[in-house]
N, C-alpha and C. Protein backbone atom coordinates (compact mmCIF):
# COMPACT_ATOMS: atom_id res chain seq x y z
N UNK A 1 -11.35 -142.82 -18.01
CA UNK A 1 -10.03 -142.65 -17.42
C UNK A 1 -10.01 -143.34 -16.05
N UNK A 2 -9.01 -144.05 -15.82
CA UNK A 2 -8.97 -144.49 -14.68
C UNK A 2 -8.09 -143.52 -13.55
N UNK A 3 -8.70 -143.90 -12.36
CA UNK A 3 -8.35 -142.58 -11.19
C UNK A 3 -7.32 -143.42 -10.70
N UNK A 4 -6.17 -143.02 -10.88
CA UNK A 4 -5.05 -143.46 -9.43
C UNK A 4 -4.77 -141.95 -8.92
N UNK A 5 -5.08 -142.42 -7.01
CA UNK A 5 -5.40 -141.10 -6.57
C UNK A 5 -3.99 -141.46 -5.28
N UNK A 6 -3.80 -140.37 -4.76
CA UNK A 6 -3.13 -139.98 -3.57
C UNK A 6 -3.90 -139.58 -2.43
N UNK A 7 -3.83 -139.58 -0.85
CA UNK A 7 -4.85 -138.23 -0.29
C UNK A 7 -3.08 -137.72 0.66
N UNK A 8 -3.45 -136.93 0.99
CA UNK A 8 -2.55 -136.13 1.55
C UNK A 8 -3.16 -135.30 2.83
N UNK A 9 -3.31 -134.90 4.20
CA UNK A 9 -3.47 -134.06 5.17
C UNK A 9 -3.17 -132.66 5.43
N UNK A 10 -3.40 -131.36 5.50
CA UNK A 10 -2.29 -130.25 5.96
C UNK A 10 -3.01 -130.14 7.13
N UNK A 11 -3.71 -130.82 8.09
CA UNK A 11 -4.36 -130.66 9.56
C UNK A 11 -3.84 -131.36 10.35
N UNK A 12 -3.12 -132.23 10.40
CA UNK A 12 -1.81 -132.41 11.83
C UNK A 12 -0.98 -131.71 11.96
N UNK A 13 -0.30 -130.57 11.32
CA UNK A 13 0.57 -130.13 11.87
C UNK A 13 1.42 -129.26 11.13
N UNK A 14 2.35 -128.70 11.26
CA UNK A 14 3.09 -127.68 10.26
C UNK A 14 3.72 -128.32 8.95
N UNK A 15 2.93 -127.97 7.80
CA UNK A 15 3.12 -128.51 6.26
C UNK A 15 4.74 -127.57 5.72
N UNK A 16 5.42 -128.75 5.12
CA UNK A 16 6.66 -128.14 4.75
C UNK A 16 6.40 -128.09 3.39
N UNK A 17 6.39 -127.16 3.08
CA UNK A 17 5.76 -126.51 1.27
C UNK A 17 6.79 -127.23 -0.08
N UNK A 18 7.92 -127.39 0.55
CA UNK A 18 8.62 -127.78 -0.54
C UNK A 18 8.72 -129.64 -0.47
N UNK A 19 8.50 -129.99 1.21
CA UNK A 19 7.93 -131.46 1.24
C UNK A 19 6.83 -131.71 0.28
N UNK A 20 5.50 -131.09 0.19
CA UNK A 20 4.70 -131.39 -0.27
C UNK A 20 4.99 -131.17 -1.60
N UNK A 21 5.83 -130.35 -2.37
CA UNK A 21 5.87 -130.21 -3.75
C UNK A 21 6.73 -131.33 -4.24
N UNK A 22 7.81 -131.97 -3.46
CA UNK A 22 7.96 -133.18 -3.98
C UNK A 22 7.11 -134.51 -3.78
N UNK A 23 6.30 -134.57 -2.61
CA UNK A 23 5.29 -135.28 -2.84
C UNK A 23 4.27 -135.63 -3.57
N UNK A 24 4.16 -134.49 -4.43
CA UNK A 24 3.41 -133.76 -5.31
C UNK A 24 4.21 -134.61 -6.68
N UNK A 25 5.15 -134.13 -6.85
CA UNK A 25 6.23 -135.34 -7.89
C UNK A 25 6.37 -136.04 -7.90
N UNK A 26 6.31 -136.84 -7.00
CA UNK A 26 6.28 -138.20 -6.73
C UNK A 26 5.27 -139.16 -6.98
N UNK A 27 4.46 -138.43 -6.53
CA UNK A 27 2.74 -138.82 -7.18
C UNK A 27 2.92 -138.62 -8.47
N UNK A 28 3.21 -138.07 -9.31
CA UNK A 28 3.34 -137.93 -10.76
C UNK A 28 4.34 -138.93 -11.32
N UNK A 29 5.64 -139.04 -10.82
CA UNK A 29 6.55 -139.90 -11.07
C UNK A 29 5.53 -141.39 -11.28
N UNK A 30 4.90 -141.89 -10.03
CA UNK A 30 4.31 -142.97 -9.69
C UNK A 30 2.99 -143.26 -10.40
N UNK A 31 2.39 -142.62 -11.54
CA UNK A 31 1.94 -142.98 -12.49
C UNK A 31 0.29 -142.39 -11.68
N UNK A 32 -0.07 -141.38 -10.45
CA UNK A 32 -0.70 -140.65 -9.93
C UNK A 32 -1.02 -139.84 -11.03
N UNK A 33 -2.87 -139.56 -10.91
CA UNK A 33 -3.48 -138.66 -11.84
C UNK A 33 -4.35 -137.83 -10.80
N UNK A 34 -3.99 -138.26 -9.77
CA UNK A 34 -5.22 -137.06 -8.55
C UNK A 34 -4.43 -137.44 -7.24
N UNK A 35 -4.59 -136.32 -6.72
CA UNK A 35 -4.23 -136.09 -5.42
C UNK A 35 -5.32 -135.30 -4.85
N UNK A 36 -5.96 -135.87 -3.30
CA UNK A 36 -7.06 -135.42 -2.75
C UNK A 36 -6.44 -134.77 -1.27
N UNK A 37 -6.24 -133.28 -1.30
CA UNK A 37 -5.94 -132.47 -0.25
C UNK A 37 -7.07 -132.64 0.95
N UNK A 38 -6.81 -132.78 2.06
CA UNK A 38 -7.45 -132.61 3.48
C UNK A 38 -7.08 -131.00 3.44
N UNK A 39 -7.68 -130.13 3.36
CA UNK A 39 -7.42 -128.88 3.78
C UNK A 39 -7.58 -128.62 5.38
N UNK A 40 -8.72 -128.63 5.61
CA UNK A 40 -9.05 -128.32 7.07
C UNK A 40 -8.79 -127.11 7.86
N UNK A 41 -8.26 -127.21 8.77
CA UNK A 41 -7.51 -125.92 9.66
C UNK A 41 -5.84 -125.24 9.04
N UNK A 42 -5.10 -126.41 8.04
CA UNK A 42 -4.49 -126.41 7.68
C UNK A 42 -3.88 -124.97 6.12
N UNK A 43 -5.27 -124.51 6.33
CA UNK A 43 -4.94 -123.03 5.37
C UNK A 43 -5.77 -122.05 6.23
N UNK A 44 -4.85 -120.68 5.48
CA UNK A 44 -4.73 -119.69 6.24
C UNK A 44 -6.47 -118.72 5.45
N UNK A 45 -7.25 -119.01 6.33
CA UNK A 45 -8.88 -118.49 5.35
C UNK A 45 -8.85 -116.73 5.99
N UNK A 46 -9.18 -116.02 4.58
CA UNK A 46 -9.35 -114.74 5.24
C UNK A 46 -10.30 -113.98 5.53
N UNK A 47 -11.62 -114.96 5.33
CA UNK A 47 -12.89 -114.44 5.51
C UNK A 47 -13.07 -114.57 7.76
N UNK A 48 -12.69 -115.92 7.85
CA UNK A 48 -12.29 -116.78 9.24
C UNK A 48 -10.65 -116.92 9.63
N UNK A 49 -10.10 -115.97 10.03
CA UNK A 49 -8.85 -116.56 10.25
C UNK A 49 -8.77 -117.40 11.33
N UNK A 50 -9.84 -117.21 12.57
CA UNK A 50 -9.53 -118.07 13.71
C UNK A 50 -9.76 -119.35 13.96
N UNK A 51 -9.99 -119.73 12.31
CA UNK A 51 -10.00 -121.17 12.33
C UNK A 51 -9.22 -121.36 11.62
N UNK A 52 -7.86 -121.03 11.13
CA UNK A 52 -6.60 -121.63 11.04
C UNK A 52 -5.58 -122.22 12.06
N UNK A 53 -5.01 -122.93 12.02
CA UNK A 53 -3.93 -123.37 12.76
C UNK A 53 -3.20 -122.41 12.81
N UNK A 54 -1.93 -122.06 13.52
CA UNK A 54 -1.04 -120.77 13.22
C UNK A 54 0.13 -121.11 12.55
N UNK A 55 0.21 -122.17 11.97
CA UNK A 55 1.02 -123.13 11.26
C UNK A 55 0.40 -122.64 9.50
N UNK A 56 -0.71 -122.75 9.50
CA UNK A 56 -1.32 -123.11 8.22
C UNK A 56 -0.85 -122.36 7.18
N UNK A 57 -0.70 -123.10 5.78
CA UNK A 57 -0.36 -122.73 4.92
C UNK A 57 -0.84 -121.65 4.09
N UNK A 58 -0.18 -120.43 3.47
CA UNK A 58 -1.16 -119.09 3.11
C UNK A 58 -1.22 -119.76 1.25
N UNK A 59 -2.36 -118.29 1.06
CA UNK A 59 -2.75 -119.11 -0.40
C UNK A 59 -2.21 -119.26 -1.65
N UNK A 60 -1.32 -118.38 -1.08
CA UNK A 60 0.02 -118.31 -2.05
C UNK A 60 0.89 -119.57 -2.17
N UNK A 61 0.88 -120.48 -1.22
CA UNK A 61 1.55 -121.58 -1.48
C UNK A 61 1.19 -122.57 -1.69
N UNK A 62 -0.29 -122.42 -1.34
CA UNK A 62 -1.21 -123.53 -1.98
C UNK A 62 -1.70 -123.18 -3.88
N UNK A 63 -2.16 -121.91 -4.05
CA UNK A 63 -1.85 -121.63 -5.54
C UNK A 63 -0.62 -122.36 -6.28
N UNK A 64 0.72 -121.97 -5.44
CA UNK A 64 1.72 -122.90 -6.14
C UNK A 64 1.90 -124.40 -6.26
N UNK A 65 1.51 -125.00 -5.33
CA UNK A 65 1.03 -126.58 -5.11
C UNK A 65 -0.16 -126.87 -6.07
N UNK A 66 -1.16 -125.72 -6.71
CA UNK A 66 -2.10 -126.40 -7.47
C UNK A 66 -1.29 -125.92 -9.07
N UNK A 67 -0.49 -124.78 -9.37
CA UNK A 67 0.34 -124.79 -10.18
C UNK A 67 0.99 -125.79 -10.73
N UNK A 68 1.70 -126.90 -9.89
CA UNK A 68 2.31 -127.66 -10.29
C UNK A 68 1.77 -129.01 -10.56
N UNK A 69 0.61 -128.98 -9.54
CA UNK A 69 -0.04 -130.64 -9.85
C UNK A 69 -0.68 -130.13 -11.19
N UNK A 70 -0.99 -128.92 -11.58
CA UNK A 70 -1.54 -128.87 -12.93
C UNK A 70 -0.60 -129.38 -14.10
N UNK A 71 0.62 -128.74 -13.81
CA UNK A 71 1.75 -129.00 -14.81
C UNK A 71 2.20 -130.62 -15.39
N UNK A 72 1.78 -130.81 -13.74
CA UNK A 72 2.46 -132.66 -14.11
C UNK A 72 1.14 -133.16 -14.62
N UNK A 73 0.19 -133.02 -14.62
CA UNK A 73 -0.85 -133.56 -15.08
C UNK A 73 -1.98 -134.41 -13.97
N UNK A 74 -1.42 -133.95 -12.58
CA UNK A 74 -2.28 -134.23 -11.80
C UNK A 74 -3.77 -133.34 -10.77
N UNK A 75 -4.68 -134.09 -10.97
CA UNK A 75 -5.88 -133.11 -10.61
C UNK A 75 -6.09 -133.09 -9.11
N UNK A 76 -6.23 -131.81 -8.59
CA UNK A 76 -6.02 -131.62 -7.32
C UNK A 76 -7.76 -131.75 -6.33
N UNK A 77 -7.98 -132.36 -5.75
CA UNK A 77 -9.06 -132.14 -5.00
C UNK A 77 -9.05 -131.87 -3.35
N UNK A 78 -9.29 -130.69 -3.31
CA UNK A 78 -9.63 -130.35 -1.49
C UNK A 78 -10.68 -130.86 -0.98
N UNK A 79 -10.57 -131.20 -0.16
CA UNK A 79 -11.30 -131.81 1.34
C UNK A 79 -11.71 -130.86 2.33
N UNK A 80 -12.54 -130.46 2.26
CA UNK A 80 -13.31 -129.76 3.07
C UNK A 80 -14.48 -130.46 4.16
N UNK A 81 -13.82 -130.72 5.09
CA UNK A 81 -14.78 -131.37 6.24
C UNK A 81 -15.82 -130.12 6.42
N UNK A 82 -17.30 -130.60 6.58
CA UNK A 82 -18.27 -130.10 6.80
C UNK A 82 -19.58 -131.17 8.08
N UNK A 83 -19.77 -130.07 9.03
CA UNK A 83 -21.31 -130.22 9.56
C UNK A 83 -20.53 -131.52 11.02
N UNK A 84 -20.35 -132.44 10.71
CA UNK A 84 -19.99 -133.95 11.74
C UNK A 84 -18.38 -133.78 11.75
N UNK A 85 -17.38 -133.22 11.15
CA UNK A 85 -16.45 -133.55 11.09
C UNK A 85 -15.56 -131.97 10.56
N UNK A 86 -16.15 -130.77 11.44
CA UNK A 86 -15.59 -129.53 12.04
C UNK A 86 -15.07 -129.30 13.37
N UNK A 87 -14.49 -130.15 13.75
CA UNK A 87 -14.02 -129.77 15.09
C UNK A 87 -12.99 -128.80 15.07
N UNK A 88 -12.19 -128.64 14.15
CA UNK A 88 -11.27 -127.20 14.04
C UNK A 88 -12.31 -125.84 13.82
N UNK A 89 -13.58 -126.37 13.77
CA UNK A 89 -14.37 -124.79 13.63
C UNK A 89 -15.20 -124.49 15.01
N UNK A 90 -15.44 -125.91 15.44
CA UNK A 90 -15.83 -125.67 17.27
C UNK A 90 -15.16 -125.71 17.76
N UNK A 91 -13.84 -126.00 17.80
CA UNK A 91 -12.62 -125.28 18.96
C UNK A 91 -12.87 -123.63 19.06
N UNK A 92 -13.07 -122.57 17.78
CA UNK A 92 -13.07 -121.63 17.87
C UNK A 92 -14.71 -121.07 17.91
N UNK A 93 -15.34 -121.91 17.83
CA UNK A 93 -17.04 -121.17 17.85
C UNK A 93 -17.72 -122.27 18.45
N UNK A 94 -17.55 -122.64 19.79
CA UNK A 94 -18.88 -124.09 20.23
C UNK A 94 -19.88 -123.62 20.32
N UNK A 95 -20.40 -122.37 20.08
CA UNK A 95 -21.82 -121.77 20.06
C UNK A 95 -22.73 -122.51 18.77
N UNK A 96 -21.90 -122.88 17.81
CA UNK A 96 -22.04 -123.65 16.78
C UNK A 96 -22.36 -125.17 17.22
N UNK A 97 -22.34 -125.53 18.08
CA UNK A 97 -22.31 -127.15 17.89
C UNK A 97 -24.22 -127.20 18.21
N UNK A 98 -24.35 -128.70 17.60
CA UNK A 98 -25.92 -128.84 17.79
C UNK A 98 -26.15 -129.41 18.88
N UNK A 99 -25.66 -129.54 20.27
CA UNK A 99 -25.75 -129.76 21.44
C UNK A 99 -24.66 -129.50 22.16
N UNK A 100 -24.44 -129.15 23.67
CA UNK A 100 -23.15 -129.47 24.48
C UNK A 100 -22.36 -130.56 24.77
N UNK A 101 -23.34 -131.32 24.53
CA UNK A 101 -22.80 -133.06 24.35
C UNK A 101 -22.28 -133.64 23.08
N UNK A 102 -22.47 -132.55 21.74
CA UNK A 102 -22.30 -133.62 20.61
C UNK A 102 -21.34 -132.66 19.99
N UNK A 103 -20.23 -133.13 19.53
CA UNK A 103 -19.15 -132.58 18.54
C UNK A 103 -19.18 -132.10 17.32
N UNK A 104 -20.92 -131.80 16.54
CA UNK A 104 -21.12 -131.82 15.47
C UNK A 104 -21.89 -130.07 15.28
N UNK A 105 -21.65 -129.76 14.23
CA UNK A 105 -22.08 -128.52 14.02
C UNK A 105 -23.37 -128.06 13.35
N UNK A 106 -24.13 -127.37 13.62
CA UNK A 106 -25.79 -127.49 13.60
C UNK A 106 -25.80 -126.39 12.26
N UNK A 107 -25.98 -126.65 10.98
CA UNK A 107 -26.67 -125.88 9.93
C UNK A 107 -27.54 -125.64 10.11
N UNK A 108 -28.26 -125.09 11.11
CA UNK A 108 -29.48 -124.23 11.16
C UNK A 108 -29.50 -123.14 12.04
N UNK A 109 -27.93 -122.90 12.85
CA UNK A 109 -27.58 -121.64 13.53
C UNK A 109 -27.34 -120.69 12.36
N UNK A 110 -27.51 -119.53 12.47
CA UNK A 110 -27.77 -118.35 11.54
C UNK A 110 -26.19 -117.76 11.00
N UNK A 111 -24.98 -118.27 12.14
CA UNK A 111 -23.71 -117.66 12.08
C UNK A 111 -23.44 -119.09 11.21
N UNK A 112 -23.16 -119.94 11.18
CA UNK A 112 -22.95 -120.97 10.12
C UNK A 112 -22.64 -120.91 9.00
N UNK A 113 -23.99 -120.19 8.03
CA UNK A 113 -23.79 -120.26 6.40
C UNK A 113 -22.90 -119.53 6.23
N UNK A 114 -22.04 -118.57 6.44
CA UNK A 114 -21.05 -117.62 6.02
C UNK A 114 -19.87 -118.34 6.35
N UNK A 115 -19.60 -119.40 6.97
CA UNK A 115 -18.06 -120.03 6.45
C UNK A 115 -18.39 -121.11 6.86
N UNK A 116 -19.49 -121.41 5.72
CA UNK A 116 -19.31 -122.89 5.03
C UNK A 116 -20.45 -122.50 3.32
């Protein structure tokens, strides 16, 4: 099968749910078989909430966004930045980073493995 993919962001900024569900169509209209979600800070996590945006989308509306890319026949993939490219998780925990100088988050602090 050949992949014609989309990527899409919900980490700049406040996601309009029914924007994205026609975006979501549109990609389907346009002969789209995957769409690759940036999740990021951009959903509302309930294990970590303080690494949501206060914008972010709850899971109820992302369930419905994967509802529908199912329907049209498109496969949904989230993006989960990990380890070099968490800065929405060291805004709220820099105890996490692997130096004071470096922006990157150290898998070998003990608070880590539980939200990632």
């Amino acid at each position: 099968m050949k992949i014609k993919a989309q990527f899409f962001s919900l980490r700049f900024g406040p996601t309009d749910i029914d924007v994205l569900r026609e975006l979501i169509k549109t990609a389907a209209k346009s002969g789209m078989n995957m769409v690759c979600i940036e999740v990021e800070n951009g959903l509302r996590y309930d294990s970590h909430p303080e690494i949501s945006a206060p914008w972010a989308l709850s899971k109820e509306d992302l369930r419905g966004v994967v509802a529908l890319a199912k329907k049209l026949g498109i496969e949904l993939v989230p993006l989960l930045p990990c380890f070099s490219h968490v800065n929405y998780v060291l805004k709220q925990h820099p105890e996490f980073r692997e130096s004071e100088h470096v922006d990157i988050c150290c898998p070998k602090h003990p608070a880590v493995s539980p939200i990632f």
